[in-house]
Structures are given as structure tokens and as C-alpha cells.
Protein backbone atom coordinates (compact mmCIF):
# COMPACT_ATOMS: atom_id res chain seq x y z
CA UNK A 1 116.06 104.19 106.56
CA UNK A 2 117.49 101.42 108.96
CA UNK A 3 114.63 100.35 109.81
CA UNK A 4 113.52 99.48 106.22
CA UNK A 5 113.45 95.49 105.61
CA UNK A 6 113.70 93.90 102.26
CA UNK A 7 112.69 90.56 101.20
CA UNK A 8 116.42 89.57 100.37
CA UNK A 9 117.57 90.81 103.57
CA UNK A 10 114.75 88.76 105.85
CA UNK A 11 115.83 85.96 104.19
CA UNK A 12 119.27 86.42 104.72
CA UNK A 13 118.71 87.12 108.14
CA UNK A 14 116.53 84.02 108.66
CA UNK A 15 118.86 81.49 106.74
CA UNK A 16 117.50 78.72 109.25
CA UNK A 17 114.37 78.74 108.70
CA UNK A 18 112.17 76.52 106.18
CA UNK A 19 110.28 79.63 104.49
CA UNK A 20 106.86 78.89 103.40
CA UNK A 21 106.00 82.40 103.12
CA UNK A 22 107.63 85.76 101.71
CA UNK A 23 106.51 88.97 100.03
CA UNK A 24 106.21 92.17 99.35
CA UNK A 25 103.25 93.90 98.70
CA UNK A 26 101.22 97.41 98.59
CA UNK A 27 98.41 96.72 101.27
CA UNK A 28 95.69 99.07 102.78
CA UNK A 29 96.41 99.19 106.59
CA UNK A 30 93.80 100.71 109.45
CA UNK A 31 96.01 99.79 112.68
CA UNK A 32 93.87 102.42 115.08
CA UNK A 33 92.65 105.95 114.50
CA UNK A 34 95.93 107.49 113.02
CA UNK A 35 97.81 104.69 111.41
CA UNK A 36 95.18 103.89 108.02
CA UNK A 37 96.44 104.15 104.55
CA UNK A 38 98.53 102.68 102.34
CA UNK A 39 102.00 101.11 103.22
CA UNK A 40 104.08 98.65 101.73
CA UNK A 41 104.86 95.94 103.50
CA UNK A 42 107.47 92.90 103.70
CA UNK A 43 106.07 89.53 105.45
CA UNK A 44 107.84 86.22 105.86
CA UNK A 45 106.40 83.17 107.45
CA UNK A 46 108.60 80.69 108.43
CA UNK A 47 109.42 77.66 110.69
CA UNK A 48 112.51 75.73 112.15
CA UNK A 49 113.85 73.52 109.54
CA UNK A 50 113.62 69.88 111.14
């Protein structure tokens, strides 16, 4: 379960960054032949605060 990421822990972990971008979601997924289905998934976009 380490490997798990949370929105409150990406942005804890990216404190420097302006975020412009960051949720959580349920999201259909075909990555290749094996890895297709459902998976929930954390994104962040961010950039160097100026």
C-alpha cells in the first residue's frame, strides 16, 4: 500500500509548486493488452512558483 498516493499527500509533497491541477478520479484505462479496466487515479499538474 506504499505505493498508494493521495491528493493531500501530492500536495504536501509538492509544497513548491503553483498547482493548477489536482484530482482524483475513477477513469477507464487501456495502457497495452493486459493493463485495461478501471483504476482510480490521482493527477496533479503543476509548475515552479515564480
Amino acid at each position: 500500500m506504499e505505493n498508494l498516493y493521495t491528493e493531500a499527500l501530492l500536495a504536501e509533497k509538492f509544497l513548491t509548486l503553483e498547482i493548477l491541477h489536482l484530482s482524483d478520479e475513477d477513469r477507464e484505462l487501456a495502457e497495452g493488452l493486459t493493463h485495461v479496466g478501471r483504476s482510480h487515479v490521482v493527477d496533479l499538474v503543476g509548475r515552479k512558483a515564480t
